[in-house]
N, C-alpha and C. Protein backbone atom coordinates (compact mmCIF):
# COMPACT_ATOMS: atom_id res chain seq x y z
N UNK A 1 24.59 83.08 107.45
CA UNK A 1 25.96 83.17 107.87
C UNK A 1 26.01 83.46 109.37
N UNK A 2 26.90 82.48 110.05
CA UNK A 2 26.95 83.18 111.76
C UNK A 2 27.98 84.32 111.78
N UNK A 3 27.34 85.19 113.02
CA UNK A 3 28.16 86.20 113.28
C UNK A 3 28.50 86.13 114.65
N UNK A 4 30.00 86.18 114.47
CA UNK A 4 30.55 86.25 115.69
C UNK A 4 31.03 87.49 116.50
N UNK A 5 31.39 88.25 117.79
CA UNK A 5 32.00 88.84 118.29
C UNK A 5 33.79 88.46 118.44
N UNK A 6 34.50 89.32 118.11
CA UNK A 6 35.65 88.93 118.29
C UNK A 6 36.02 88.27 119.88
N UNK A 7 35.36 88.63 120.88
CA UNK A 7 35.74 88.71 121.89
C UNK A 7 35.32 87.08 122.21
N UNK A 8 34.51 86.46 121.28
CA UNK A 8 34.07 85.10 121.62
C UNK A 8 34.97 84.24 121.14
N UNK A 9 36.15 84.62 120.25
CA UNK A 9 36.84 83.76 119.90
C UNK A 9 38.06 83.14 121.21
N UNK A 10 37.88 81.49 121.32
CA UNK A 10 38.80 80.95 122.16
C UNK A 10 40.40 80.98 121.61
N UNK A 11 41.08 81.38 122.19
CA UNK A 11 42.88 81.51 121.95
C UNK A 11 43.28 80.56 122.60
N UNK A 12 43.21 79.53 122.13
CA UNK A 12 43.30 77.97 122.67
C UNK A 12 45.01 77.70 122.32
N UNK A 13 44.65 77.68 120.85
CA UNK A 13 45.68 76.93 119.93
C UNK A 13 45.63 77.93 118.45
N UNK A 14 47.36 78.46 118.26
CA UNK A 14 46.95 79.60 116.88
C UNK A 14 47.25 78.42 115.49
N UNK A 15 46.93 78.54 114.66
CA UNK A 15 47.05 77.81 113.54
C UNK A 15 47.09 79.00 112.35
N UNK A 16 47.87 78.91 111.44
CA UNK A 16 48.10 80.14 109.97
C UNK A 16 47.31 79.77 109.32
N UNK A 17 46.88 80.56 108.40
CA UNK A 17 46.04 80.42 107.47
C UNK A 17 46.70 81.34 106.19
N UNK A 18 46.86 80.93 105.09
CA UNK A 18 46.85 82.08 104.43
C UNK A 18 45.92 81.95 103.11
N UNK A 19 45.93 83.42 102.48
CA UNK A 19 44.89 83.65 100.82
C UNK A 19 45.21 84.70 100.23
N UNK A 20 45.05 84.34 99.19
CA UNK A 20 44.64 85.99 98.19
C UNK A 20 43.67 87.08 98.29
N UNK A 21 42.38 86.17 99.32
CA UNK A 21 41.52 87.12 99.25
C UNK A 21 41.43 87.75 100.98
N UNK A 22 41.98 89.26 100.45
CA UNK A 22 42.20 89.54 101.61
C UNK A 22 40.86 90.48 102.92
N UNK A 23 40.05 90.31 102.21
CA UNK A 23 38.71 90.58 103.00
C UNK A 23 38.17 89.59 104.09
N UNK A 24 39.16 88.65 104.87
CA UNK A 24 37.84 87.56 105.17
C UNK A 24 38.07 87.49 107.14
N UNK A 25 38.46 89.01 107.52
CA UNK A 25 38.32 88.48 109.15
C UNK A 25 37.10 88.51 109.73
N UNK A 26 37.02 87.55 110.53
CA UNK A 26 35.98 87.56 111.17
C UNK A 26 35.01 86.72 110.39
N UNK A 27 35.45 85.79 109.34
CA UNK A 27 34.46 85.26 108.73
C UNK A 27 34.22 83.64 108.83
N UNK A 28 33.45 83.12 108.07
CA UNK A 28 33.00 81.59 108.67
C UNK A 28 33.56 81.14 107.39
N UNK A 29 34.95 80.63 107.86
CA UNK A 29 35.75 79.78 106.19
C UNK A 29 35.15 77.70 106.54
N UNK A 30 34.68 78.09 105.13
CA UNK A 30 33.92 76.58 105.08
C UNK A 30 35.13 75.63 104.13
N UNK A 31 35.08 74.54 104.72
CA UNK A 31 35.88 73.45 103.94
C UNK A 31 35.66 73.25 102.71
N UNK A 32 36.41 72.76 102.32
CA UNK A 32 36.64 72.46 100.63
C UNK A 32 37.68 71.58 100.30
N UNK A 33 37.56 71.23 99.25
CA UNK A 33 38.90 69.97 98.31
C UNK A 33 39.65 71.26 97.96
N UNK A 34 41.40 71.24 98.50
CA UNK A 34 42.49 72.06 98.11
C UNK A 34 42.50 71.49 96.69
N UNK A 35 42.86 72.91 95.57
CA UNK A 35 42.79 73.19 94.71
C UNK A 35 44.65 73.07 94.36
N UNK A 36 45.12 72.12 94.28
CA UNK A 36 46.60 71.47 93.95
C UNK A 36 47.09 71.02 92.72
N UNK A 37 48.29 70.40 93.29
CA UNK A 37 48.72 69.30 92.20
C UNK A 37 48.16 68.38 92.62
N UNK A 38 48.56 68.13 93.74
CA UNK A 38 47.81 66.43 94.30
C UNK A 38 46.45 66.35 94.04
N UNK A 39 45.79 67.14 94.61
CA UNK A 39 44.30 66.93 94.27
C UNK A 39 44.44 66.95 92.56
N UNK A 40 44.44 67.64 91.95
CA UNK A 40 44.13 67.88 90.23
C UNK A 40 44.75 66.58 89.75
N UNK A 41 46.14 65.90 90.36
CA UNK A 41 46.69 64.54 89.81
C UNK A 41 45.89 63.22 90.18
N UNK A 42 44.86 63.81 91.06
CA UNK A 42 44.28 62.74 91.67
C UNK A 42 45.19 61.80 93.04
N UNK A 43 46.65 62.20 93.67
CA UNK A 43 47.40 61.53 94.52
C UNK A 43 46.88 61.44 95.65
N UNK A 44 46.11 62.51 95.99
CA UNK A 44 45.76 62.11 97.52
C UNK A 44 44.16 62.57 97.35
N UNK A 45 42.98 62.69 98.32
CA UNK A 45 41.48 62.57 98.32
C UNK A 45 41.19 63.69 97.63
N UNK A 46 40.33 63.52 96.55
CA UNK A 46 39.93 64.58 95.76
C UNK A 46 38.34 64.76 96.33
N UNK A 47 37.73 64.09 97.23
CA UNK A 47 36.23 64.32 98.02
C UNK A 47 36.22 64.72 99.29
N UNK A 48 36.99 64.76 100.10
CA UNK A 48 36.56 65.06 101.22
C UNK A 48 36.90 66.62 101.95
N UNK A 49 36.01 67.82 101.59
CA UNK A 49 36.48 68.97 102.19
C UNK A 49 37.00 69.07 103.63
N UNK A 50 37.99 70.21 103.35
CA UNK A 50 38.88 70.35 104.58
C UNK A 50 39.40 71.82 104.32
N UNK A 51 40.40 72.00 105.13
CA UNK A 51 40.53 73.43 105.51
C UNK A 51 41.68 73.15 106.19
N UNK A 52 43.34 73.51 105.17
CA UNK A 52 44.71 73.03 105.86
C UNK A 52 44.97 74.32 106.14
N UNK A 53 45.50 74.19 107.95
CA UNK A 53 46.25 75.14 108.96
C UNK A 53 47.25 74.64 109.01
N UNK A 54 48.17 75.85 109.72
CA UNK A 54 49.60 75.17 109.48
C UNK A 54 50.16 76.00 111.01
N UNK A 55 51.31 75.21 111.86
CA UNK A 55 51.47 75.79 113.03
C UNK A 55 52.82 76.63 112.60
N UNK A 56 53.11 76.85 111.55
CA UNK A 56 54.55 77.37 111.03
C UNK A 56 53.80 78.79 109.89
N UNK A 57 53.90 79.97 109.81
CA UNK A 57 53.24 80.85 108.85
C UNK A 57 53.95 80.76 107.70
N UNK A 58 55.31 80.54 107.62
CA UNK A 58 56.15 79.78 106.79
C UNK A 58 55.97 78.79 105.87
N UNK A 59 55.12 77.74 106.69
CA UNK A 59 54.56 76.54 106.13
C UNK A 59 53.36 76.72 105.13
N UNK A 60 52.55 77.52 105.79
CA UNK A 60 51.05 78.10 105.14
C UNK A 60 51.81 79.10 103.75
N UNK A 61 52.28 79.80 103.50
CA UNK A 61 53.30 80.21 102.94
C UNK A 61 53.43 79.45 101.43
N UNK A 62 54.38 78.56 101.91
CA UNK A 62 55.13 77.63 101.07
C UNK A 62 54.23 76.65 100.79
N UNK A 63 53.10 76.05 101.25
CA UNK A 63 52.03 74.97 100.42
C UNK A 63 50.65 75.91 99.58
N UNK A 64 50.78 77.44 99.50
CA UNK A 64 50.65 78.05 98.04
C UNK A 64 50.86 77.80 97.44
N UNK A 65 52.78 77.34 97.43
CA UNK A 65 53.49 77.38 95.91
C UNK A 65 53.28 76.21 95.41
N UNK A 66 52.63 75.35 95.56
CA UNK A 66 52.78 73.60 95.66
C UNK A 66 52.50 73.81 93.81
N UNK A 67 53.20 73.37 93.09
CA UNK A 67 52.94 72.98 91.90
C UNK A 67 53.57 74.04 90.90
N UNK A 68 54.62 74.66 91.27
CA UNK A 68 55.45 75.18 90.43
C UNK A 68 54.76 76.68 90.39
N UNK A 69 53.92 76.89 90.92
CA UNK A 69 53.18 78.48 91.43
C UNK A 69 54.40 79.43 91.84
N UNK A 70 54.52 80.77 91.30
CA UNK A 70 55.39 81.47 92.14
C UNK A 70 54.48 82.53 92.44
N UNK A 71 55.00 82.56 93.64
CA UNK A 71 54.38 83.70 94.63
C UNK A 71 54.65 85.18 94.61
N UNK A 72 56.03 85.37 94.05
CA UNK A 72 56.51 86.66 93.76
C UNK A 72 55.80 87.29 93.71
N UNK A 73 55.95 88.71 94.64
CA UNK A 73 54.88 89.85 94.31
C UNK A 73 53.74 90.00 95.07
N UNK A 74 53.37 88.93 94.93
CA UNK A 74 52.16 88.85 95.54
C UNK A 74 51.78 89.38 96.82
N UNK A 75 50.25 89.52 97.14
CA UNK A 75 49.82 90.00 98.61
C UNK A 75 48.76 88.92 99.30
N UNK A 76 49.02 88.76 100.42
CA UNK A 76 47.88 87.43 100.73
C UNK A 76 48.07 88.47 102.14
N UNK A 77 46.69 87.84 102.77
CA UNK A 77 45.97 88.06 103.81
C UNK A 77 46.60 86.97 104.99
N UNK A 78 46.94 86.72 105.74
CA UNK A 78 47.21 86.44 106.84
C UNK A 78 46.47 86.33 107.75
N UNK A 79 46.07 84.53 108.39
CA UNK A 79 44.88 84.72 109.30
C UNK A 79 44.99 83.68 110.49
N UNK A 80 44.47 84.15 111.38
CA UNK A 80 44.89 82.88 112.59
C UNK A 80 43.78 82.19 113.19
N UNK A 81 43.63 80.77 113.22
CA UNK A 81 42.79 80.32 113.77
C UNK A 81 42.58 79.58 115.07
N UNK A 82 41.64 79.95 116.01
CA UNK A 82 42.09 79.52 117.00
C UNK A 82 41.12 78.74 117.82
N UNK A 83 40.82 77.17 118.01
CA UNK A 83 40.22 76.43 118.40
C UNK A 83 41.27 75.10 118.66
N UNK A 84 40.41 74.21 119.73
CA UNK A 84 40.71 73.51 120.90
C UNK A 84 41.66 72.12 119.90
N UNK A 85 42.33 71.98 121.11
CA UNK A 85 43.45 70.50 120.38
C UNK A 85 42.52 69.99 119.57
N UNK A 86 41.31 69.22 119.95
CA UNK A 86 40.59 68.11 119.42
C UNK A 86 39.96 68.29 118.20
N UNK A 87 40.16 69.89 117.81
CA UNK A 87 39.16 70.03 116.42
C UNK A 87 39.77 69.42 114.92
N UNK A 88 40.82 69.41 114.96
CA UNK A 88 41.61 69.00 113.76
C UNK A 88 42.27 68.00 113.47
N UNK A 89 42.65 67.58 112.52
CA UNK A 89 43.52 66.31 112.41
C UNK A 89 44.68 66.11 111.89
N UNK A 90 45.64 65.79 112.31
CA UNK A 90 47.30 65.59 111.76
C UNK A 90 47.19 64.40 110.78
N UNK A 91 47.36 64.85 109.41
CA UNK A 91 47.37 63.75 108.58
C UNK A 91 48.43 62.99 108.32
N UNK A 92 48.24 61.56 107.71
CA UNK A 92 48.90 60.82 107.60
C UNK A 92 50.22 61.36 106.57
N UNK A 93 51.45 60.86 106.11
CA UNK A 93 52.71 60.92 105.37
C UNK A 93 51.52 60.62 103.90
N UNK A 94 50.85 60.00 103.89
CA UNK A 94 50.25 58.83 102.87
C UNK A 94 49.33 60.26 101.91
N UNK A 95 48.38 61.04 103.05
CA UNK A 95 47.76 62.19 102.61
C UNK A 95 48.43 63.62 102.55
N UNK A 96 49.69 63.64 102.96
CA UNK A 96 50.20 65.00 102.79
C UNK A 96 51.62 64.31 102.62
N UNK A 97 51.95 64.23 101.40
CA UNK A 97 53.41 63.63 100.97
C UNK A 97 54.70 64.77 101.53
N UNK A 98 54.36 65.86 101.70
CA UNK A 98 55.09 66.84 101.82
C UNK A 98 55.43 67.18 103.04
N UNK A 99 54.64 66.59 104.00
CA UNK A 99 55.02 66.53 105.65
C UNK A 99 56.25 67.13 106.06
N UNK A 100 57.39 65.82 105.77
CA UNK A 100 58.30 66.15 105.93
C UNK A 100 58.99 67.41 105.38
N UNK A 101 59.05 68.12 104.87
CA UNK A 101 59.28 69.36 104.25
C UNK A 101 59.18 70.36 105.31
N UNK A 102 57.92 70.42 106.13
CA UNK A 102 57.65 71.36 106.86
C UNK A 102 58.13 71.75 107.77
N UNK A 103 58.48 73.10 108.48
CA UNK A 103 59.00 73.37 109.46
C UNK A 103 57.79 72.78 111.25
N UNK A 104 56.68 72.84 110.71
CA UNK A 104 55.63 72.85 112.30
C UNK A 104 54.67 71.36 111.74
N UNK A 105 53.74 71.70 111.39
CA UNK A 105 52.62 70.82 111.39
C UNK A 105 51.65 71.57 110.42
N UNK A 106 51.06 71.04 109.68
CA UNK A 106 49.86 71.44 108.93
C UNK A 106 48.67 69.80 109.67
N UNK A 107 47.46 70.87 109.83
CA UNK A 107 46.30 70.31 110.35
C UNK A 107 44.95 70.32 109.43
N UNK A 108 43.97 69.42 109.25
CA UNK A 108 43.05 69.47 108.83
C UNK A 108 41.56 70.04 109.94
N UNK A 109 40.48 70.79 109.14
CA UNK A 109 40.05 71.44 109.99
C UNK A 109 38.86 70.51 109.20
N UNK A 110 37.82 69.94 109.48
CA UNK A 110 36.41 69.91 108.51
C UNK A 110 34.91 70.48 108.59
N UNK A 111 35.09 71.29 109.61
CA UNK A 111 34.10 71.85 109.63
C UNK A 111 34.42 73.45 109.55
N UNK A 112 33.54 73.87 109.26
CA UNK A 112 33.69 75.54 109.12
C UNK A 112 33.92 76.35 110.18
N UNK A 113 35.12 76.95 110.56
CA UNK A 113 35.78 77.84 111.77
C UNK A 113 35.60 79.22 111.43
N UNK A 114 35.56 79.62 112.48
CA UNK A 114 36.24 81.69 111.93
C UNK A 114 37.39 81.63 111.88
N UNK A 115 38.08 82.39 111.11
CA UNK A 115 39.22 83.14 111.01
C UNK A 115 39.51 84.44 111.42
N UNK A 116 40.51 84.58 112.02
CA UNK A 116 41.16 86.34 112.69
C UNK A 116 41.77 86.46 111.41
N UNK A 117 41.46 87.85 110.85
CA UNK A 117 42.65 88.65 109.92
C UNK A 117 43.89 89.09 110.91
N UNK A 118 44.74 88.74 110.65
CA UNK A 118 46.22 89.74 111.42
C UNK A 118 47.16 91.01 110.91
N UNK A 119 47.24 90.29 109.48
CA UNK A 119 47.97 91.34 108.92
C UNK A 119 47.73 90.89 107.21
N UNK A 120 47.98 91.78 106.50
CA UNK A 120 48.51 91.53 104.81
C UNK A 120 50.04 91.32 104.87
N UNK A 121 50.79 90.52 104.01
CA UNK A 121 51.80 90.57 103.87
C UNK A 121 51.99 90.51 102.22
N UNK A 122 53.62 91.27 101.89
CA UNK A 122 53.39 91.54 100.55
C UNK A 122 54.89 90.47 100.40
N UNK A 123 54.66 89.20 99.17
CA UNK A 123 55.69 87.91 98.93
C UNK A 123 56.96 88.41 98.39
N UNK A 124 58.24 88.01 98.81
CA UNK A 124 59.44 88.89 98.35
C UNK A 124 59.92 87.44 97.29
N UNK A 125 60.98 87.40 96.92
CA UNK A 125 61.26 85.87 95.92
C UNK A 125 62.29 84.77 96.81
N UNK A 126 61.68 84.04 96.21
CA UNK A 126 61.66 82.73 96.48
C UNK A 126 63.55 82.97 97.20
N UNK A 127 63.60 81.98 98.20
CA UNK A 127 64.68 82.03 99.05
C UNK A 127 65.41 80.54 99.21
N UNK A 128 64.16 79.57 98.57
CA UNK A 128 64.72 77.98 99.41
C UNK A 128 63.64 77.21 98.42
N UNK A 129 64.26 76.45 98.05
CA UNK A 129 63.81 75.09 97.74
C UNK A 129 63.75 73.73 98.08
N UNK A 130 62.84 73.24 98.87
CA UNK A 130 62.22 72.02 99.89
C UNK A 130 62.06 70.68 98.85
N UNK A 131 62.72 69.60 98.53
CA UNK A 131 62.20 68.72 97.36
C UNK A 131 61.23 67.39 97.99
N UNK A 132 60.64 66.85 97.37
CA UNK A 132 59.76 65.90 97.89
C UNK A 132 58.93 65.67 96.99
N UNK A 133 58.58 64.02 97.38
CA UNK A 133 57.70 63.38 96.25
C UNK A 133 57.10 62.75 96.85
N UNK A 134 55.93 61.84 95.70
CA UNK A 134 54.53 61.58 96.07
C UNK A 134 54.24 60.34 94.83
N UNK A 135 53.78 59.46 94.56
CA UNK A 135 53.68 58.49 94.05
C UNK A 135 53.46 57.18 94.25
N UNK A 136 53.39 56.31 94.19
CA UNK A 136 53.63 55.20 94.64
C UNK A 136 54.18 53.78 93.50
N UNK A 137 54.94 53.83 93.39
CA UNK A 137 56.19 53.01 92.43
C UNK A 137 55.27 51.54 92.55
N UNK A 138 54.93 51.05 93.10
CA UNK A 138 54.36 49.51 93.75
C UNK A 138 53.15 49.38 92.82
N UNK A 139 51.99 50.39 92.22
CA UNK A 139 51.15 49.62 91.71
C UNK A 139 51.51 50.79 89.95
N UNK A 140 51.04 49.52 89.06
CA UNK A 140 51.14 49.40 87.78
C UNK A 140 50.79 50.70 87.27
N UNK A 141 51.48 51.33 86.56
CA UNK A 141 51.09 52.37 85.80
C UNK A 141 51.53 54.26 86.46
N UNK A 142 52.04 53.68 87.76
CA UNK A 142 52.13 54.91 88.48
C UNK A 142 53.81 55.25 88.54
N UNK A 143 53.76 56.42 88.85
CA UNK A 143 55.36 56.54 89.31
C UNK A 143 55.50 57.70 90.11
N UNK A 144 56.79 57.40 90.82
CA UNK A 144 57.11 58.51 91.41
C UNK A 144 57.38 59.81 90.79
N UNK A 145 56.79 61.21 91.47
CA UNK A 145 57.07 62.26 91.34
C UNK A 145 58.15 63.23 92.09
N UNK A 146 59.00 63.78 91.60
CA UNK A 146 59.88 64.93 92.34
C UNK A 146 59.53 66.19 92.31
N UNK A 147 59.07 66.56 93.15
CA UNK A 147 58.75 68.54 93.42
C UNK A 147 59.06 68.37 94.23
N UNK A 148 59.20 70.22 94.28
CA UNK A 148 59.05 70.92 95.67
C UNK A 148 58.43 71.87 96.20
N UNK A 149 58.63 72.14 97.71
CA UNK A 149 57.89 73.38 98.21
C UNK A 149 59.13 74.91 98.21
N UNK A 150 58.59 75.82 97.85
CA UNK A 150 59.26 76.82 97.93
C UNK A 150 59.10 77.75 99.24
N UNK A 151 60.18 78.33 99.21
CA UNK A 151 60.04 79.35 100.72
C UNK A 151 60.36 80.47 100.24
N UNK A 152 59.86 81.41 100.71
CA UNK A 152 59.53 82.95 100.30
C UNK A 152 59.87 83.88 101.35
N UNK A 153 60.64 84.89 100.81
CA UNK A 153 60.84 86.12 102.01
C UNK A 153 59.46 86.71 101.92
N UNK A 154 59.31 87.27 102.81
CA UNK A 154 57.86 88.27 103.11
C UNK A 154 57.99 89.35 103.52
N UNK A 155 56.64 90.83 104.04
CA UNK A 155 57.57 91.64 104.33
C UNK A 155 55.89 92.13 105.18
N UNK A 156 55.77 92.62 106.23
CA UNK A 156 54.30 92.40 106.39
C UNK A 156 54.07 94.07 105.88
N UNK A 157 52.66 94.52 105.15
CA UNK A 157 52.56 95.58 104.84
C UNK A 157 51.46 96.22 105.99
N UNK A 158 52.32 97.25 106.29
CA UNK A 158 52.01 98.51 106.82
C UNK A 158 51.58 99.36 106.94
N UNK A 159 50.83 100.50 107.51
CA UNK A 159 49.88 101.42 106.86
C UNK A 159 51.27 102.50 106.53
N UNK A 160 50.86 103.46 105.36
CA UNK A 160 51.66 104.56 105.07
C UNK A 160 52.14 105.07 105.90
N UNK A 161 51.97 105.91 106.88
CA UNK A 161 51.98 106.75 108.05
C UNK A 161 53.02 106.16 109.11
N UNK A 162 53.12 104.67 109.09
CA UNK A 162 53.97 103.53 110.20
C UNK A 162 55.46 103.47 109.48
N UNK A 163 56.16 104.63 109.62
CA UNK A 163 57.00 104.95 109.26
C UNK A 163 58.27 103.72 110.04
N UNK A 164 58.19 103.79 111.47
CA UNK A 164 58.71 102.93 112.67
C UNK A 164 58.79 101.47 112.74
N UNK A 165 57.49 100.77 111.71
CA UNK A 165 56.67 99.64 112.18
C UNK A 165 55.98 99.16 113.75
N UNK A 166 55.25 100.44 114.50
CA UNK A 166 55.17 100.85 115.21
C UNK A 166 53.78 99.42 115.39
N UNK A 167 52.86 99.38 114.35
CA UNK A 167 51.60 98.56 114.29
C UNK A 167 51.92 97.17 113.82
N UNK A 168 53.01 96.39 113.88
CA UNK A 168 54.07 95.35 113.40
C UNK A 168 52.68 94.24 114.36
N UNK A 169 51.92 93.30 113.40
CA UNK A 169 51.47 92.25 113.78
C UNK A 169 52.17 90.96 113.89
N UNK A 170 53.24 90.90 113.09
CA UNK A 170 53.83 89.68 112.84
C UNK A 170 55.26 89.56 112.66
């Protein structure tokens, strides 16, 4: 595993990240096939690992819920990644049906980056419903789908003592 110094990380460009598992700053997040609807329906590439950032924390957020997931309650880790324009890729409408939905940009990363932890945040309920589909009507046997992305109040958690929100990362 490489180990980095925080101080080596470039603040180029921030990108969100979010997870459940909230142990991982400072660590080397390796690509993988997102664990979805699309992927599990087979709609968009079920082989090629990647690693989706999002320039909206909102966005990172709300493509959790992708598949009727509710977030309620929940606590995810919050993480920012930060490397040069050229490392990532803006995917096509074709590979991220949900594009339009988004408030910023979600990016593909394929090689393994560090991640900054920033903060935990604890998920408040659902606030907005984003609709959008994915399918393609044109070849035999397929059809269009209607979902959506959900949007979530949040609330970032605090240490006990931060009575003020005096240590407020986000």
């Amino acid at each position: 595993m490489i180990k980095r110094k925080r101080k080596e990380i470039k603040r180029i460009g921030g990108y969100w990240w979010v997870s459940e598992d909230l142990g991982l700053d400072m660590k080397i997040i390796k690509p993988g096939v997102p664990k979805n609807i699309l992927t599990q329906r087979q709609a968009i590439d079920t082989k090629t690992p990647r690693t989706l950032i999002y320039t909206s924390l909102d966005d990172a957020i709300s493509v959790q819920s992708m598949g009727e997931r509710k977030l309620t309650g929940m606590t995810l880790g919050v993480y920012k990644f930060y490397l040069p324009p050229d490392e990532g890729i803006t995917p096509e409408l074709r590979q991220c049906p949900y594009r339009d939905t988004l408030d910023g940009e979600e990016v593909w990363l394929y090689r393994p980056w560090m991640c900054e932890k920033i903060a935990d945040i604890k998920i408040g309920p659902e606030i907005e419903k984003r609709p959008w589909k994915y399918g393609n009507p044109s070849h035999a046997g397929s059809a269009v789908i209607k979902t959506h992305l959900s949007r979530y109040s949040w609330t970032e958690i605090l240490p006990e003592w931060d009575k003020k929100g005096k240590t407020k990362k986000l």
